[in-house]
Protein backbone atom coordinates (compact mmCIF):
# COMPACT_ATOMS: atom_id res chain seq x y z
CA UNK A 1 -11.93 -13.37 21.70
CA UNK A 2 -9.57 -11.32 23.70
CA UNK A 3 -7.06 -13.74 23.70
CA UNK A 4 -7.11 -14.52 19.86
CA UNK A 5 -6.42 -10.85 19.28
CA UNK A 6 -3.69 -11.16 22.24
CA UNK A 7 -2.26 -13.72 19.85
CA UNK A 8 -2.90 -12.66 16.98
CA UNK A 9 -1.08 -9.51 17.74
CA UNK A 10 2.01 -10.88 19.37
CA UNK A 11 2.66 -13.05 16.19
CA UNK A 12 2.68 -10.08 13.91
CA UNK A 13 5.17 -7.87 16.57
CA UNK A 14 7.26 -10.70 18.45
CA UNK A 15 6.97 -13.82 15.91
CA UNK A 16 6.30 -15.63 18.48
CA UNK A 17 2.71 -17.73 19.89
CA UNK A 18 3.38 -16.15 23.36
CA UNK A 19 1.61 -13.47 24.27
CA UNK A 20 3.42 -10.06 24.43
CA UNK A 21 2.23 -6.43 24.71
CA UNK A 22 5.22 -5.20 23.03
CA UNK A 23 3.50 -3.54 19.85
CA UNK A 24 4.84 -0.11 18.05
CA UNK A 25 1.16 0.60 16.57
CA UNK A 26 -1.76 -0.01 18.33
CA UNK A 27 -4.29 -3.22 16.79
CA UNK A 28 -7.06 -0.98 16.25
CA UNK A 29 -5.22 0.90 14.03
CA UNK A 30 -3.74 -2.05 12.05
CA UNK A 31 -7.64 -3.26 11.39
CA UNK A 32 -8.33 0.33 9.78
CA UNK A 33 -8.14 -0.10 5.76
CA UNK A 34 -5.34 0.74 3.99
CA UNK A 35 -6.88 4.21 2.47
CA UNK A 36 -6.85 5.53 6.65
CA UNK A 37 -3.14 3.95 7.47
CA UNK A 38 -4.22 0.59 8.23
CA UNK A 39 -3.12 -2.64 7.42
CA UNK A 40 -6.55 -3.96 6.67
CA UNK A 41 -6.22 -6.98 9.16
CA UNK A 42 -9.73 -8.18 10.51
CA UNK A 43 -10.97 -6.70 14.07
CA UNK A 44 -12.67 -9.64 14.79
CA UNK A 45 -14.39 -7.57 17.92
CA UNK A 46 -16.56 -5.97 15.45
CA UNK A 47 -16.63 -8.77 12.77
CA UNK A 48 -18.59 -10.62 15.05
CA UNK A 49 -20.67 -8.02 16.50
CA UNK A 50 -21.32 -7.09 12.37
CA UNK A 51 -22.35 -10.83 12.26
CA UNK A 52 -24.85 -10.83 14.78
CA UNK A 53 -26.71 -7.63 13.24
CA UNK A 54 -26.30 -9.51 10.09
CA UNK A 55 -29.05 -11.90 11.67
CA UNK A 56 -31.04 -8.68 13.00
CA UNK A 57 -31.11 -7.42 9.83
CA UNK A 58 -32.64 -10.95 8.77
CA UNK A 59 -35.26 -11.20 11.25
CA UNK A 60 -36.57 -6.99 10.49
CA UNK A 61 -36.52 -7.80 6.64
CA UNK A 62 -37.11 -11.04 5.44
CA UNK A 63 -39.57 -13.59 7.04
CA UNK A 64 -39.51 -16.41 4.38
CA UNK A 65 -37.18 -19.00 6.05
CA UNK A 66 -38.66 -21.03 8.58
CA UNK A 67 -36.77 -20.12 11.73
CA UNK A 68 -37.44 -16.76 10.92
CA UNK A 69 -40.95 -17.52 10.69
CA UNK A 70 -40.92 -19.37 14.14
CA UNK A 71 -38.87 -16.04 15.93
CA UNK A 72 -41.65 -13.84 15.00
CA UNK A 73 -44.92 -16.20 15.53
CA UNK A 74 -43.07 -16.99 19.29
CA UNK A 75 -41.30 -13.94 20.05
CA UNK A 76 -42.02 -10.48 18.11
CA UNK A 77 -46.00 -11.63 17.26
CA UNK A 78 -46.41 -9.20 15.22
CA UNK A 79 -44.77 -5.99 16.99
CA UNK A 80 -42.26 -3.20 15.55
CA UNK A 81 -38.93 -5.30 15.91
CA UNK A 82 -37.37 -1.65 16.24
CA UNK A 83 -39.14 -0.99 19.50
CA UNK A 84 -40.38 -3.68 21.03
CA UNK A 85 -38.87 -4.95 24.35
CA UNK A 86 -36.68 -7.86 24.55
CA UNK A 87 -38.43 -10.93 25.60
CA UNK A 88 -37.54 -11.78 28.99
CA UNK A 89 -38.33 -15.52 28.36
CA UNK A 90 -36.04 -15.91 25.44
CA UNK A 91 -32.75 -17.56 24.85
CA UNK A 92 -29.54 -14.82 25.20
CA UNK A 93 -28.83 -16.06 21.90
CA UNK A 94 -32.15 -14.31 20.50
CA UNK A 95 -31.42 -11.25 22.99
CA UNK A 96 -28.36 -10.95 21.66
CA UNK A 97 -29.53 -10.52 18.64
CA UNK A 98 -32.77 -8.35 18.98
CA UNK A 99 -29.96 -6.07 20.95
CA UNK A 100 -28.47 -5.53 17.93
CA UNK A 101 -31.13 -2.62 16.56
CA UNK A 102 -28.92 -0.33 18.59
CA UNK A 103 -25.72 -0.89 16.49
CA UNK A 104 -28.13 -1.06 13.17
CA UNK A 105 -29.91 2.05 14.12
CA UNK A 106 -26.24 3.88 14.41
CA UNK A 107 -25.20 2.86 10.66
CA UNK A 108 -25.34 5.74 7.73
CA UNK A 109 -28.27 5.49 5.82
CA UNK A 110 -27.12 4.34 2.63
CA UNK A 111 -25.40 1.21 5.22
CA UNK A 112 -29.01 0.07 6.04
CA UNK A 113 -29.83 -1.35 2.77
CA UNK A 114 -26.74 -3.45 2.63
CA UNK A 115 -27.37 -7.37 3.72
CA UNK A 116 -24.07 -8.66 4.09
CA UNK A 117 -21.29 -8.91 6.90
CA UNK A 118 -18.72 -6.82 5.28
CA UNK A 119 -21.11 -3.74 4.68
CA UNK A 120 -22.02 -3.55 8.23
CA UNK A 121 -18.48 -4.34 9.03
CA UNK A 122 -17.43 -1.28 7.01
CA UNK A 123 -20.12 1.11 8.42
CA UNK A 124 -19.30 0.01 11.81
CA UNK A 125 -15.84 0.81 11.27
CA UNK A 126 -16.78 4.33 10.64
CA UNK A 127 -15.25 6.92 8.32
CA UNK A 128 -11.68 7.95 8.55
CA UNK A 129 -9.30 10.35 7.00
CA UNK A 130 -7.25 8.99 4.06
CA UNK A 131 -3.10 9.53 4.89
CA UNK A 132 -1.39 11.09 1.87
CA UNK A 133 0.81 8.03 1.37
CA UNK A 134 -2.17 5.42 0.59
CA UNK A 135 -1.37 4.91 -2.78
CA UNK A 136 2.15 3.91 -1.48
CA UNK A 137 0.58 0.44 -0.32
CA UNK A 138 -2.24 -0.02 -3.16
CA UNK A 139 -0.66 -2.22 -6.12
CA UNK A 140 2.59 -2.46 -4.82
CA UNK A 141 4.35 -5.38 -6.06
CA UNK A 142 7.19 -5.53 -3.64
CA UNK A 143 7.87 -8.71 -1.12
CA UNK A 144 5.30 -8.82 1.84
CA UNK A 145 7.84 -7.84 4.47
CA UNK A 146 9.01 -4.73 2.61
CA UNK A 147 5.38 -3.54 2.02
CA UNK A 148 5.52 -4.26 6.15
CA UNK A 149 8.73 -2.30 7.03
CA UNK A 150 7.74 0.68 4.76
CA UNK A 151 4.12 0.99 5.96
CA UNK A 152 5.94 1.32 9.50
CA UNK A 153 8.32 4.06 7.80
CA UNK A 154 5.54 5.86 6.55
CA UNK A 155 4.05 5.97 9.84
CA UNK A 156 7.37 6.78 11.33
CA UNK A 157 7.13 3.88 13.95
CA UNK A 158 10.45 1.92 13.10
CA UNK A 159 13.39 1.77 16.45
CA UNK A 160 15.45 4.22 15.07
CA UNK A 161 18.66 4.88 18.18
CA UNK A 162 17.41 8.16 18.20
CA UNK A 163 13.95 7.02 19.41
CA UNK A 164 15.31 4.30 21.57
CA UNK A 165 16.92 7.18 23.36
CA UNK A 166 13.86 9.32 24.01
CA UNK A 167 12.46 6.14 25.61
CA UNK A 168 15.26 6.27 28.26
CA UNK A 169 17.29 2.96 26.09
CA UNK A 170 20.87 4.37 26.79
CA UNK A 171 22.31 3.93 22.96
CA UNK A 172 24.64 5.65 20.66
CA UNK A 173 22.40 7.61 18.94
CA UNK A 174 24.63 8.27 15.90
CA UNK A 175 23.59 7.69 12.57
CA UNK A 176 25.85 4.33 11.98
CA UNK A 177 25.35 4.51 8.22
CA UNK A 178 26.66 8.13 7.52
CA UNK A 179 28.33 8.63 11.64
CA UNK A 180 26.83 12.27 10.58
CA UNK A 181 24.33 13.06 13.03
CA UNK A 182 21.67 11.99 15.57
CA UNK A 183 19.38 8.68 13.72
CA UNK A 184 16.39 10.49 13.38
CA UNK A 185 13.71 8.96 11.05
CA UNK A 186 13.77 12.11 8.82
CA UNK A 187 17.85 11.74 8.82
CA UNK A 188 17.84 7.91 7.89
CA UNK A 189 15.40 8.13 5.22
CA UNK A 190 15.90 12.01 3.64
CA UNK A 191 19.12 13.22 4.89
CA UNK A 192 21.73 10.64 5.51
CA UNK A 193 24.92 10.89 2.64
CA UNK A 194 24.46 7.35 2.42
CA UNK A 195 20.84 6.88 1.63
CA UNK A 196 20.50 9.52 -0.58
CA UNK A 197 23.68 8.13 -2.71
CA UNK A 198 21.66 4.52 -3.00
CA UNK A 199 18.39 6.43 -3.60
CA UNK A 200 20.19 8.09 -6.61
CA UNK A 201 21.63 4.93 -7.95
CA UNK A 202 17.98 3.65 -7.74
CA UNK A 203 16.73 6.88 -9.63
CA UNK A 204 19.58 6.32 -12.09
CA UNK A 205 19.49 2.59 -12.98
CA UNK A 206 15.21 3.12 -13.63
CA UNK A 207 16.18 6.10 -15.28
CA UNK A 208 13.16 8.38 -13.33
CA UNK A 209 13.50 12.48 -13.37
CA UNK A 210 13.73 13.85 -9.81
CA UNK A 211 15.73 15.69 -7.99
CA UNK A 212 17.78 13.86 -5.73
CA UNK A 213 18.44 16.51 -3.55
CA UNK A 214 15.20 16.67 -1.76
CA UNK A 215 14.50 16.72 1.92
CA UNK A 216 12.53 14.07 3.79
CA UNK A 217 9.36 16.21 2.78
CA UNK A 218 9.78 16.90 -0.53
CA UNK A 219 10.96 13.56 -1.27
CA UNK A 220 7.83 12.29 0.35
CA UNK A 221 5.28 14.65 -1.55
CA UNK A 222 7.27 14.09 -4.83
CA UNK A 223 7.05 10.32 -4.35
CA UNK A 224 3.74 10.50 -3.30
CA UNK A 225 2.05 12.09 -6.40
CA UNK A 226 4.13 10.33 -8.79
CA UNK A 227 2.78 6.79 -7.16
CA UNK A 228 -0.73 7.15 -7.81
CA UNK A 229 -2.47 5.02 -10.48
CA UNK A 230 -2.04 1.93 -11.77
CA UNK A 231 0.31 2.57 -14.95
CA UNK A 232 3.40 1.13 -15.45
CA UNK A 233 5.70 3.79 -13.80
CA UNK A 234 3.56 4.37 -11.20
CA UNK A 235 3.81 0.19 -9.49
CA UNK A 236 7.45 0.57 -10.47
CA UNK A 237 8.09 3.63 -8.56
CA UNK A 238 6.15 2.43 -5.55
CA UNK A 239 7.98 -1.02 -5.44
CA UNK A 240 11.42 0.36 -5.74
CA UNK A 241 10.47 2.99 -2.82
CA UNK A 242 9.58 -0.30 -0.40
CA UNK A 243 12.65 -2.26 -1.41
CA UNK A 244 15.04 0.94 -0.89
CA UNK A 245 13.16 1.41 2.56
CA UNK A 246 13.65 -2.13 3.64
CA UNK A 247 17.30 -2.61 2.11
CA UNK A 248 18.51 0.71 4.21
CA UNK A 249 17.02 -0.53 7.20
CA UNK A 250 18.39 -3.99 6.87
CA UNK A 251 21.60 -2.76 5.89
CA UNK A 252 21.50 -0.29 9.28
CA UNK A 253 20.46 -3.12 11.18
CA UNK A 254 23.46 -5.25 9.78
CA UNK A 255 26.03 -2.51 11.13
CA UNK A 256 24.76 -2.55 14.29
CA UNK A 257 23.98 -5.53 15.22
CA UNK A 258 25.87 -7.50 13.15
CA UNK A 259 29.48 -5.48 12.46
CA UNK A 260 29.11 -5.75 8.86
CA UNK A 261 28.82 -3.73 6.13
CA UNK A 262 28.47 -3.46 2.56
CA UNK A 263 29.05 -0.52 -0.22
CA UNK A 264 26.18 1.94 -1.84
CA UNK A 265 26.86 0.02 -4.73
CA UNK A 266 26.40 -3.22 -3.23
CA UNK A 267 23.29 -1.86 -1.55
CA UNK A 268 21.61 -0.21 -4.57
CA UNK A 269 22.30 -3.65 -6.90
CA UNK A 270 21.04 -6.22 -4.52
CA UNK A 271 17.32 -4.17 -4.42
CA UNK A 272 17.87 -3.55 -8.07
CA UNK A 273 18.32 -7.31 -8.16
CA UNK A 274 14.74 -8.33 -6.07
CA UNK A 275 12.58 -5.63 -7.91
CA UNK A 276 13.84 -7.52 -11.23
CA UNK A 277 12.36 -10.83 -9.58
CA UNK A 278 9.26 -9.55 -8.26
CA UNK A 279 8.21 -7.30 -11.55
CA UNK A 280 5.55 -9.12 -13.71
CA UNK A 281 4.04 -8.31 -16.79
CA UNK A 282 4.84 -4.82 -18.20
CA UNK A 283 7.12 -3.76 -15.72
CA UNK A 284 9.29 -6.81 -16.38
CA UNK A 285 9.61 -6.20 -19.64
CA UNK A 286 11.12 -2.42 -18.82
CA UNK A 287 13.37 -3.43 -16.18
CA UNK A 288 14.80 -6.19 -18.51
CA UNK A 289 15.78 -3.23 -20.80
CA UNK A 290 17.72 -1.20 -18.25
CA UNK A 291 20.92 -2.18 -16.93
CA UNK A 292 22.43 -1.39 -13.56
């Protein structure tokens, strides 16, 4: 199991099927939901522990099916399966399982009356606080690998230089879009001249009200608030926030490790260009009425 996580997790951070412990978020936290800053991905430590109290949860309350019937006429004849010991003469298959009261015992109430996989799966992940940037990631109808890059943004994990360099990397730790200041992440994404003159031609060409002059935090808060729901400007907002986030880091990435570069306008079009693709429904229909 450890090595199925092992690869599991060295696909998602190297894209590669050997094993690596090069990761910028730790796996645990990627298998929290989405609400708690997850990416939802299955632990499949606890799946399978959930799985086998699944079967505990059979034996203690139903007794209809015949196996069940043989496990209690052979093993718990007729004793509290909550505290009776664990037969010394039985398979570890059935210890295993009896074992499993412990983890059962732990769940909140209301978990106890649920019968399938997923709701002990859920109480055994345990309760977490929600990050104020959930509905960011919620009916977002931007490309996979944008959702990706901005989820790391929001956590504030992406290799900016000016990380690198805290790690001991010796790098120019210039911003190489603006050559203003030091690439911090709060720089790159709020305060560099060149961001904020795509993220205005973004706010222009979908014809939003904001002030473009926000810092990092306000930015954040405004965008934030204004991406909850499900309506129409709210899925447009949030998928022209991931496509801006992913085109500026692409287009960073490009300067340095590339040597090219490309315009604001340039920039602002070709994202302008993939959220008309990816926009269904509704949110088609408004985009096809705007023009860049």
């Amino acid at each position: 199991m450890s090595l199925i996580e092992s690869y599991c997790r060295s696909y998602i951070w190297a894209g590669a099927n050997t094993i690596t412990k090069r990761t910028l978020i730790a796996w645990d936290r990627m298998c929290l939901p989405i609400s708690a800053g997850g990416y939802n991905l299955l632990n499949i430590r606890i799946w399978n522990r959930a799985a086998i109290s699944k079967v505990y949860w059979d034996f203690a309350k139903k007794k209809d099916k015949m196996w069940m019937k043989w496990i209690h006429t052979y093993y718990i004849k007729s004793q509290s399966i909550m505290e009776m010991d664990i037969p010394q003469q039985a398979s570890w298959m059935v210890k295993k399982i009896i074992e499993a009261r412990g983890i059962i015992q732990q769940l909140p109430t209301a978990q106890l009356n649920q019968s399938s996989i997923k709701h002990i799966y859920l109480g055994m992940l345990g309760n977490h606080s929600r990050v104020t940037w959930r509905a960011l990631m919620f009916h977002n109808d931007a490309r996979p690998k944008t959702r990706f890059t901005m989820w790391m943004q929001c956590h504030g994990r992406l290799m900016t230089t000016y990380r690198l360099a805290k790690w001991g990397i010796q790098v120019n730790t210039m911003c190489c879009l603006c050559n203003g200041t030091n690439e911090t992440h709060t720089h790159l994404f709020g305060e560099c001249s060149f961001a904020k003159a795509v993220w205005g031609r973004l706010i222009q060409w979908t014809q939003i009200q904001v002030n473009t002059n926000h810092d990092y935090a306000q930015k954040m808060a405004w965008i934030t608030t204004k991406a909850k729901g499900k309506s129409c400007a709210a899925r447009l907002l949030k998928m022209v926030y991931a496509e801006y986030v992913y085109g500026l880091w692409r287009q960073r990435n490009s300067r340095i490790f590339e040597g090219t570069s490309r315009t604001t306008e340039q920039v602002a079009r070709e994202m302008a260009c993939v959220c008309n693709i990816r926009a269904q429904g509704g949110m088609r229909a408004r985009l096809q009425q705007l023009r860049f």
